[in-house]
PDB file of N, CA and C in Angstrom:
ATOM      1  N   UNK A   1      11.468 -34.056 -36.350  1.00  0.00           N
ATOM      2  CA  UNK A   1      12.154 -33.268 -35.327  1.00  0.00           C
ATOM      3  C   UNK A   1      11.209 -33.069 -34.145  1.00  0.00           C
ATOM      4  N   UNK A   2      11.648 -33.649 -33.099  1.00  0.00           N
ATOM      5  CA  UNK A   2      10.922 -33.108 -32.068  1.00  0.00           C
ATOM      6  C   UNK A   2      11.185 -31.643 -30.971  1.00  0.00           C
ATOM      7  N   UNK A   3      11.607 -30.890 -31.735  1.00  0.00           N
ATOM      8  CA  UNK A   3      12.169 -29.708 -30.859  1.00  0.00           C
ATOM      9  C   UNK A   3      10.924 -28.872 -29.581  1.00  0.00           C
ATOM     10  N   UNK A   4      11.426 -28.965 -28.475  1.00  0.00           N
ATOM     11  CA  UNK A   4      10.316 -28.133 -27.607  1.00  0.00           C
ATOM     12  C   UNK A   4       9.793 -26.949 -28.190  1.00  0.00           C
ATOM     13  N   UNK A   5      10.266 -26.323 -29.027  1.00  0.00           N
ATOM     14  CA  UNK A   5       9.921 -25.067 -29.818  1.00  0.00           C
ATOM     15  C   UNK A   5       8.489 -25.228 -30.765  1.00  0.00           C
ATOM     16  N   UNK A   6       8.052 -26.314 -30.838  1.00  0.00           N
ATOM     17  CA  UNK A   6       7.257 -26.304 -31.531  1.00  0.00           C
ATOM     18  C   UNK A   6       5.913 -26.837 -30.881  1.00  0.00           C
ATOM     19  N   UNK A   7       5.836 -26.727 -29.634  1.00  0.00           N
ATOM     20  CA  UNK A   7       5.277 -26.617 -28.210  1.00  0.00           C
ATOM     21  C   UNK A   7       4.438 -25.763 -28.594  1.00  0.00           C
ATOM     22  N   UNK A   8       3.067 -25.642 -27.623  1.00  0.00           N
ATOM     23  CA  UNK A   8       3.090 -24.196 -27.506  1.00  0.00           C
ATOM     24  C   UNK A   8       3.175 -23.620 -25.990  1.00  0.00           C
ATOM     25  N   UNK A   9       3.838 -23.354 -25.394  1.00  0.00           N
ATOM     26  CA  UNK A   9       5.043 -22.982 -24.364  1.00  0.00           C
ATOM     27  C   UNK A   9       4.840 -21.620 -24.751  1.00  0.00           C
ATOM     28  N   UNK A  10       4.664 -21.146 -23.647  1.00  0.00           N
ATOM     29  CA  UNK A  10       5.358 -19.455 -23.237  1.00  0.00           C
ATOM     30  C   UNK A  10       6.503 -19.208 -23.550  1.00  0.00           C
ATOM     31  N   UNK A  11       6.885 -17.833 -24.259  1.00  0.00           N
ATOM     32  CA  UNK A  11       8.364 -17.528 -24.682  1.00  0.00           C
ATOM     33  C   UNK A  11       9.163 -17.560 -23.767  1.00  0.00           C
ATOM     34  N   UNK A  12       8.794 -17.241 -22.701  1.00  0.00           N
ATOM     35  CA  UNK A  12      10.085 -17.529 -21.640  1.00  0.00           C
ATOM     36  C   UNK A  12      10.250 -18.744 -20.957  1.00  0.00           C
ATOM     37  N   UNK A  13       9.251 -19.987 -21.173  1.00  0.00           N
ATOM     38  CA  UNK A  13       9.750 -21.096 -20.561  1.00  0.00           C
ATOM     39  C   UNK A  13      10.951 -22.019 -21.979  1.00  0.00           C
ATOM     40  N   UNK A  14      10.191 -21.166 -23.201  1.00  0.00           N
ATOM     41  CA  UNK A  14      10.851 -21.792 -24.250  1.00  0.00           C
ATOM     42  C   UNK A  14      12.620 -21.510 -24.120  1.00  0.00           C
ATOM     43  N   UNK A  15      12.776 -19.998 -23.808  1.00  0.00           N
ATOM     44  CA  UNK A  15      13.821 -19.358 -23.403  1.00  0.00           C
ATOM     45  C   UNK A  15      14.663 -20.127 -21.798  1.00  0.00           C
ATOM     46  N   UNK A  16      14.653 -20.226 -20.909  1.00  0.00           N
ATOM     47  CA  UNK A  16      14.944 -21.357 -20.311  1.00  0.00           C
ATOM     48  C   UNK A  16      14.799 -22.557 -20.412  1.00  0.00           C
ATOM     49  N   UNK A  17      14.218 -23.052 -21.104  1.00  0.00           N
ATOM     50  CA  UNK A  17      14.894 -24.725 -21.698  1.00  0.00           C
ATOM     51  C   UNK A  17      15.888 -24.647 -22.505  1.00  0.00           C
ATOM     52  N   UNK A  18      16.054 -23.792 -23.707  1.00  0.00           N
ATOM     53  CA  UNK A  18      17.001 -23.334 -24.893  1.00  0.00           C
ATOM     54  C   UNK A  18      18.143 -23.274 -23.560  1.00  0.00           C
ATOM     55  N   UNK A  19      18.471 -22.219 -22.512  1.00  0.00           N
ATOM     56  CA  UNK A  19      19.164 -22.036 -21.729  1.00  0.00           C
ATOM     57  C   UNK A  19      20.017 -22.866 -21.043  1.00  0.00           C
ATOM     58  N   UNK A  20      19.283 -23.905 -20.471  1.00  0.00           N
ATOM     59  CA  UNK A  20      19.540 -25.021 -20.265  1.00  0.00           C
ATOM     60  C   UNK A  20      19.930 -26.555 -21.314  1.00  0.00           C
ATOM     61  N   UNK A  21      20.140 -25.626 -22.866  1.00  0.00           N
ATOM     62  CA  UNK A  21      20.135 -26.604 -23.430  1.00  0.00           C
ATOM     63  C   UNK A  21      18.919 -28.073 -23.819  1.00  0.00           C
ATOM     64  N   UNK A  22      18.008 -27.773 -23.085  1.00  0.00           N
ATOM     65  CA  UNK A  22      17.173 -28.652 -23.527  1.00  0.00           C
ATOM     66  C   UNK A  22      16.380 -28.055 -25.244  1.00  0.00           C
ATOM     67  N   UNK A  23      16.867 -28.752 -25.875  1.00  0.00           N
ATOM     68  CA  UNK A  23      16.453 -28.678 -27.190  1.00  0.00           C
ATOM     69  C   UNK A  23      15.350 -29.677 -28.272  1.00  0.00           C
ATOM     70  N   UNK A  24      15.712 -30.728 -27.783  1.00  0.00           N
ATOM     71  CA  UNK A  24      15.082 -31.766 -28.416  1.00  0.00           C
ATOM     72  C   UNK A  24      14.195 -32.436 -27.217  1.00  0.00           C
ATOM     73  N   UNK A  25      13.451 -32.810 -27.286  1.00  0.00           N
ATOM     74  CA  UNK A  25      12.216 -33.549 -26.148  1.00  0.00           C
ATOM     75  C   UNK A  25      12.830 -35.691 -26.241  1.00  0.00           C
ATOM     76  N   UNK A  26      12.780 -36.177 -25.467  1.00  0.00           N
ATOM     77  CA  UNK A  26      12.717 -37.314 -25.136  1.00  0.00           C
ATOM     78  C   UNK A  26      11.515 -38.060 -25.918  1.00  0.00           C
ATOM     79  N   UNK A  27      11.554 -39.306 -26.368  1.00  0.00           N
ATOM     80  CA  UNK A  27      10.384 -39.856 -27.019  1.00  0.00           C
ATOM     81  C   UNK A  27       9.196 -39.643 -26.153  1.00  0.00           C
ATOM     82  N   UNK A  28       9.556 -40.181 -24.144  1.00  0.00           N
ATOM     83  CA  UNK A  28       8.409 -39.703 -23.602  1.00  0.00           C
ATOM     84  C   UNK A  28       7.977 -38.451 -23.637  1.00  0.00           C
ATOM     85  N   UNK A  29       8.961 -37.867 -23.941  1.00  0.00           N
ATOM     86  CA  UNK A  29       8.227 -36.565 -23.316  1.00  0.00           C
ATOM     87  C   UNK A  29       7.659 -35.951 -24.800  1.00  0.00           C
ATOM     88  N   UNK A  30       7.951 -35.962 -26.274  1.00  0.00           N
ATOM     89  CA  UNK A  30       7.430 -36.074 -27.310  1.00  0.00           C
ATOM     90  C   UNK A  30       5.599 -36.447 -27.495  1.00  0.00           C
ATOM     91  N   UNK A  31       5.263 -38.177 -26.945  1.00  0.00           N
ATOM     92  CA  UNK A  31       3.895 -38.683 -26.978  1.00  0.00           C
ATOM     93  C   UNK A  31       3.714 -37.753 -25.865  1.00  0.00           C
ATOM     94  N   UNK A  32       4.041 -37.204 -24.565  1.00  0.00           N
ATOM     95  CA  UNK A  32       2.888 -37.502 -23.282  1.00  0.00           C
ATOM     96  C   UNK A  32       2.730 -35.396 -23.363  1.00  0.00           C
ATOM     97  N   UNK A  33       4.371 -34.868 -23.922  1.00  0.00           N
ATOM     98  CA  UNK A  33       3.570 -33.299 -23.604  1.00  0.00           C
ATOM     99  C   UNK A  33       2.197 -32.666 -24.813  1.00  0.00           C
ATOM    100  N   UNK A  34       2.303 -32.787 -25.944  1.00  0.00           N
ATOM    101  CA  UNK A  34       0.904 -32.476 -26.783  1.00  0.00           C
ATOM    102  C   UNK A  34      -0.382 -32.524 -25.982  1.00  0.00           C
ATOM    103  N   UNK A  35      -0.501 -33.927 -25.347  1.00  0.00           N
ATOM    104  CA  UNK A  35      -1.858 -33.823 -24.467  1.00  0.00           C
ATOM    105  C   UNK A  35      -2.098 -33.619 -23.257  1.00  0.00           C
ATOM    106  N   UNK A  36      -0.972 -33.036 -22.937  1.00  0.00           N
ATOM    107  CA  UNK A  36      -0.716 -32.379 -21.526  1.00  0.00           C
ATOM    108  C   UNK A  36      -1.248 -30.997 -21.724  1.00  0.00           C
ATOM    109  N   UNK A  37      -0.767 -30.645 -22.758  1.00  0.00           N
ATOM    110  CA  UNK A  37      -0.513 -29.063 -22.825  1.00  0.00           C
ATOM    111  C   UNK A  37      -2.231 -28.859 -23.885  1.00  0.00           C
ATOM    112  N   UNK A  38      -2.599 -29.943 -24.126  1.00  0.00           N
ATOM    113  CA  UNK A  38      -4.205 -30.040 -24.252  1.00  0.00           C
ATOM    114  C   UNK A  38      -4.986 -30.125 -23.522  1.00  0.00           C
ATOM    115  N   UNK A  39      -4.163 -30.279 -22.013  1.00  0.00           N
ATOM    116  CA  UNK A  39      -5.439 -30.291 -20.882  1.00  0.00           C
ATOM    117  C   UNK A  39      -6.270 -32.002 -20.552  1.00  0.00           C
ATOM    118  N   UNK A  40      -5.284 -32.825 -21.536  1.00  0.00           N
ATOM    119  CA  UNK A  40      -5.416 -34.316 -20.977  1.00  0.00           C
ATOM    120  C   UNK A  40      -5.184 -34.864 -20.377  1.00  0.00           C
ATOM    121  N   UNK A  41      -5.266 -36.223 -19.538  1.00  0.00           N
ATOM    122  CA  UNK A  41      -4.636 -36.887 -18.745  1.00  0.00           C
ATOM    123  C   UNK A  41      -3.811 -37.516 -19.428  1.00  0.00           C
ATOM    124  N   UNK A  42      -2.315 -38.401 -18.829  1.00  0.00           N
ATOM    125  CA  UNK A  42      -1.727 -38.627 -19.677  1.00  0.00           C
ATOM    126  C   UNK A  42      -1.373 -39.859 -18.428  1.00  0.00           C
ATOM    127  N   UNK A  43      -0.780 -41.053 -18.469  1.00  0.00           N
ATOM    128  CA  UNK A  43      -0.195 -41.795 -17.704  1.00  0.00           C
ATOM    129  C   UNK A  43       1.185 -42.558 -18.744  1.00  0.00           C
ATOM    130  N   UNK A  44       1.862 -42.552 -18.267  1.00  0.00           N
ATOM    131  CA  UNK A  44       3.229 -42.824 -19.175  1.00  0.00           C
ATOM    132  C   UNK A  44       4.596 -43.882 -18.167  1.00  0.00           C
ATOM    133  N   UNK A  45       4.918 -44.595 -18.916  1.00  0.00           N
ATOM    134  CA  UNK A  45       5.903 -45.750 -18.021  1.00  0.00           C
ATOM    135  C   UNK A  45       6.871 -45.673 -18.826  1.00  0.00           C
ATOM    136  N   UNK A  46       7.760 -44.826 -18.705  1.00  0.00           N
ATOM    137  CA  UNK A  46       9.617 -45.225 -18.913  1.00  0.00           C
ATOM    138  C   UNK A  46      10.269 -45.366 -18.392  1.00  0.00           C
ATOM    139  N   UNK A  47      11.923 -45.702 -19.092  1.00  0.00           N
ATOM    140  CA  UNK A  47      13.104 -46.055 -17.923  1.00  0.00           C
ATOM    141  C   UNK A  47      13.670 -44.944 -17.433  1.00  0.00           C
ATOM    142  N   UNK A  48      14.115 -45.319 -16.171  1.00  0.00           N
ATOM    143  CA  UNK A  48      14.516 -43.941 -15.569  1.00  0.00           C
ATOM    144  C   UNK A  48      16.004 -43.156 -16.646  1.00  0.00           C
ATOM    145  N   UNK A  49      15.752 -41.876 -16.370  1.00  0.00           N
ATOM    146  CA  UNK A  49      16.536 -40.860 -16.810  1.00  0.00           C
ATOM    147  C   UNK A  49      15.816 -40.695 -18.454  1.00  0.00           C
ATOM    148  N   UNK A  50      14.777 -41.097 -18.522  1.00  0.00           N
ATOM    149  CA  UNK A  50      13.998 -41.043 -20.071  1.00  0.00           C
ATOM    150  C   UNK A  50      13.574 -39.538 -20.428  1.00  0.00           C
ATOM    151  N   UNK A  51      13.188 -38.516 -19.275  1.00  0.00           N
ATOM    152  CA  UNK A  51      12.639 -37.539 -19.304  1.00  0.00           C
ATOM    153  C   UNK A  51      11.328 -37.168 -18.743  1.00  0.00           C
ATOM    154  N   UNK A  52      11.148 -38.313 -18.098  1.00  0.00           N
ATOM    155  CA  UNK A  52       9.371 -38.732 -17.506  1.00  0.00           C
ATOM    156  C   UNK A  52       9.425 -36.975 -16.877  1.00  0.00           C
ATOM    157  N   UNK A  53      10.383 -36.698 -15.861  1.00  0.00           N
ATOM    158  CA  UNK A  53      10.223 -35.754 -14.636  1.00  0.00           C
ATOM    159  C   UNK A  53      10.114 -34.290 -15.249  1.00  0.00           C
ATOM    160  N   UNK A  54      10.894 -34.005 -16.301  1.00  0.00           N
ATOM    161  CA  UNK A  54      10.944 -32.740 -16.833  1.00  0.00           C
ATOM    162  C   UNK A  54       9.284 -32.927 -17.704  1.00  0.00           C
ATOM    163  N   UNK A  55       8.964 -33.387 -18.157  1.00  0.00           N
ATOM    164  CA  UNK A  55       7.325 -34.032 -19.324  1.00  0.00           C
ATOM    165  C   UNK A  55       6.541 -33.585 -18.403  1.00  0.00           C
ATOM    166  N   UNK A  56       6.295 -33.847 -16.926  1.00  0.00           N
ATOM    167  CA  UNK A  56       5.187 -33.364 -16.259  1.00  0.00           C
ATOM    168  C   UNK A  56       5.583 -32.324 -15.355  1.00  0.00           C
ATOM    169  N   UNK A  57       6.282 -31.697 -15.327  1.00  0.00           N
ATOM    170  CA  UNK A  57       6.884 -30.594 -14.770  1.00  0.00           C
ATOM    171  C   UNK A  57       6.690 -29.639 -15.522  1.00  0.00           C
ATOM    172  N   UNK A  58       6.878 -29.648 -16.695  1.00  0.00           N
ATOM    173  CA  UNK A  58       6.769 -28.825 -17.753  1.00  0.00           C
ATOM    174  C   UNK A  58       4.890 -28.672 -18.450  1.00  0.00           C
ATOM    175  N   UNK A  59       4.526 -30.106 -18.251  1.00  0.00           N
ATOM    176  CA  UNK A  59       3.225 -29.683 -18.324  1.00  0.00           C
ATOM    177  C   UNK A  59       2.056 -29.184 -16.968  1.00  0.00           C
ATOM    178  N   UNK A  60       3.111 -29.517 -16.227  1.00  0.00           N
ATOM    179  CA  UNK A  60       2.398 -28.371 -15.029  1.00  0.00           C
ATOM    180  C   UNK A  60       2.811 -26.747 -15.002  1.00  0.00           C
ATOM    181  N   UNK A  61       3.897 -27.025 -15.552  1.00  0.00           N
ATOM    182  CA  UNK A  61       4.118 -25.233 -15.371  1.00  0.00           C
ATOM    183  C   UNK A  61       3.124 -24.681 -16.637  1.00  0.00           C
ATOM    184  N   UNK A  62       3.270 -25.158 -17.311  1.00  0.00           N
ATOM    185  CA  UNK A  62       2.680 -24.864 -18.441  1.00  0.00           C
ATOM    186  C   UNK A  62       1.262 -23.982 -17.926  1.00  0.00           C
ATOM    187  N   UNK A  63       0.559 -24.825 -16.987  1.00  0.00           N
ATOM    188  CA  UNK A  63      -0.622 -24.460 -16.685  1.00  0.00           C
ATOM    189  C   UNK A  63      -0.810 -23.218 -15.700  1.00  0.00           C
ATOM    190  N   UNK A  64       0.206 -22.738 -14.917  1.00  0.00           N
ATOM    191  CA  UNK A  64       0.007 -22.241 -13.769  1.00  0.00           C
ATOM    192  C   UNK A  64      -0.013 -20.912 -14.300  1.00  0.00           C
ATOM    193  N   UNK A  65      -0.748 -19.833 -13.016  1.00  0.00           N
ATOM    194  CA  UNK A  65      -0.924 -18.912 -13.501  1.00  0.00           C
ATOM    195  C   UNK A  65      -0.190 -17.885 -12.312  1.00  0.00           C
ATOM    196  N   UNK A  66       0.623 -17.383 -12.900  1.00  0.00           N
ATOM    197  CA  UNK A  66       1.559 -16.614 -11.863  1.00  0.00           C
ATOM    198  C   UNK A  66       0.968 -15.379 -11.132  1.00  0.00           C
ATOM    199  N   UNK A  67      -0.233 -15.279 -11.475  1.00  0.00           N
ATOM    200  CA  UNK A  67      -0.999 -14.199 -10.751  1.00  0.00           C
ATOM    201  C   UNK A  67      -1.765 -14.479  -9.352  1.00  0.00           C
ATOM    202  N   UNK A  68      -2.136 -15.959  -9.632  1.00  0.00           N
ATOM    203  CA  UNK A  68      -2.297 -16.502  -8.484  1.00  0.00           C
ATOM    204  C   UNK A  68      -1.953 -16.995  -7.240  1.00  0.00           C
ATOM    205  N   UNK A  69      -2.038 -16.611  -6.245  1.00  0.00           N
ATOM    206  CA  UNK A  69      -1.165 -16.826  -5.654  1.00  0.00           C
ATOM    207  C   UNK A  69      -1.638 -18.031  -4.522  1.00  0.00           C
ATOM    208  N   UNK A  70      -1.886 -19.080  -5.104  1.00  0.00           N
ATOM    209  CA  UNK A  70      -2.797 -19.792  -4.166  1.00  0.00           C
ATOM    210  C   UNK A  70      -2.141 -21.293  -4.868  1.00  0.00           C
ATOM    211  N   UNK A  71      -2.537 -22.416  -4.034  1.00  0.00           N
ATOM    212  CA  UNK A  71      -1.599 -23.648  -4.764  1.00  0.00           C
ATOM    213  C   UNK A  71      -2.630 -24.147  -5.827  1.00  0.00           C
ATOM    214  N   UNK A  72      -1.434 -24.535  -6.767  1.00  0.00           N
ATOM    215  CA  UNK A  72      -2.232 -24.938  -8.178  1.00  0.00           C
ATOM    216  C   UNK A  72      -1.458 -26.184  -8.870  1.00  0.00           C
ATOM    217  N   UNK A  73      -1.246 -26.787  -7.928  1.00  0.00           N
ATOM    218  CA  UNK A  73      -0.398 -27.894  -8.086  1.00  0.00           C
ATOM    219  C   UNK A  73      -0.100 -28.760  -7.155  1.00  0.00           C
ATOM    220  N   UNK A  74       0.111 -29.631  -7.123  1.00  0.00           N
ATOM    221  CA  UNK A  74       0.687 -30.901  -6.010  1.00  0.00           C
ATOM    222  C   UNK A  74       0.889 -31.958  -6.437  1.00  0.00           C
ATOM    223  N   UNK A  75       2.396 -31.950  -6.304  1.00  0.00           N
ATOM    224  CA  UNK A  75       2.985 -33.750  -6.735  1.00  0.00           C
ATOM    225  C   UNK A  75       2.866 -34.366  -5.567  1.00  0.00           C
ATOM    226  N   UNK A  76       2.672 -35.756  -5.820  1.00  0.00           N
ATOM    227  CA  UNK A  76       3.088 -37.001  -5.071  1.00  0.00           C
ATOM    228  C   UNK A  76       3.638 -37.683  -5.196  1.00  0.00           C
ATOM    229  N   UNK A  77       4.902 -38.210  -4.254  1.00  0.00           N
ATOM    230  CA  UNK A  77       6.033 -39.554  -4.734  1.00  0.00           C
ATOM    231  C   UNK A  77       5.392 -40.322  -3.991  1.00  0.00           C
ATOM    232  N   UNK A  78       6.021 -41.270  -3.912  1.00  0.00           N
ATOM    233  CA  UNK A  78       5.870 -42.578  -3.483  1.00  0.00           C
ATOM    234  C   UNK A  78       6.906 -42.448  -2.364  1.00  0.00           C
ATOM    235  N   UNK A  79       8.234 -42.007  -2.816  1.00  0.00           N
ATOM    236  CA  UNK A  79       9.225 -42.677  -2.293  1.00  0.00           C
ATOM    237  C   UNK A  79       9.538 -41.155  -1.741  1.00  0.00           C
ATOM    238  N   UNK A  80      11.067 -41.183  -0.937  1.00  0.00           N
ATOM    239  CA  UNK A  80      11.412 -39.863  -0.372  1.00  0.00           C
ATOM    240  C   UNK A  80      12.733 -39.325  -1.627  1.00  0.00           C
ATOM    241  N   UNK A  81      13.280 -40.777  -1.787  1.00  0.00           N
ATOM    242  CA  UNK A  81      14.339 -40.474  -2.833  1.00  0.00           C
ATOM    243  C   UNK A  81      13.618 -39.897  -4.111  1.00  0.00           C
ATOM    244  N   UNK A  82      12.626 -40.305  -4.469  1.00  0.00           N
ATOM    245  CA  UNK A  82      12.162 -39.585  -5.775  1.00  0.00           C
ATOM    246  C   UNK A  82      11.416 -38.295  -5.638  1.00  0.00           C
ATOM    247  N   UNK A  83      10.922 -37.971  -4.276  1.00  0.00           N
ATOM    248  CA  UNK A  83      10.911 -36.749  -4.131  1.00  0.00           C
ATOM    249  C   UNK A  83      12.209 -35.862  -4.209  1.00  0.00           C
ATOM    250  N   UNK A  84      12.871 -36.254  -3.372  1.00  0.00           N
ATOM    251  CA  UNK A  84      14.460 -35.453  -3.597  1.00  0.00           C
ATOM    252  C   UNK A  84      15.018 -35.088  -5.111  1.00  0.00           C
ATOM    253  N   UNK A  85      14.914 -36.021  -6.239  1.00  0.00           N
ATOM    254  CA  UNK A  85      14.945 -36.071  -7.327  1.00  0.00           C
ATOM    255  C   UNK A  85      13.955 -35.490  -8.438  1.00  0.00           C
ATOM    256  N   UNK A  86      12.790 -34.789  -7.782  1.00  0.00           N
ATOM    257  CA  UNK A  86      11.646 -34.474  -8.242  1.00  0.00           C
ATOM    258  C   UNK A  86      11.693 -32.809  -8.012  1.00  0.00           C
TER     259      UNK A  86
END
């Protein structure tokens, strides 16, 4: 079973995924969040709609610290459409 619940995720991000129905993790997102949420690098190639976007989204939130109020993050696309989608 790959359930996000067995993450270790903050109760309330666990609580908005449940919300949203996200219950079960994607194979990518299965291998690439463990060593995300270990503080690894991770580089990962799937087909689109696999779960790639929520996997590092989730292991960035993971990290942030809401007290801070300073940037602690920055994506980069490539493209403008996958920003829009991002």
């Amino acid at each position: 079973m790959n359930a996000f619940s067995t993450l270790p995720l903050d109760p309330q991000l666990l609580s908005a995924l449940s919300a949203l129905d996200y219950n079960e993790m994607t194979p990518v997102q299965a291998l690439s969040l463990p060593p995300m949420l270990d503080q690894k690098d991770v580089i990962a190639q799937a087909p689109t709609g696999s779960g790639k976007t929520a996997a590092f989204g989730l292991g960035i939130i993971a990290r942030l610290d809401p007290a801070l109020a300073v940037v602690q993050a920055l994506v980069l696309c490539p493209t403008r459409e996958l920003a829009d989608q991002v």
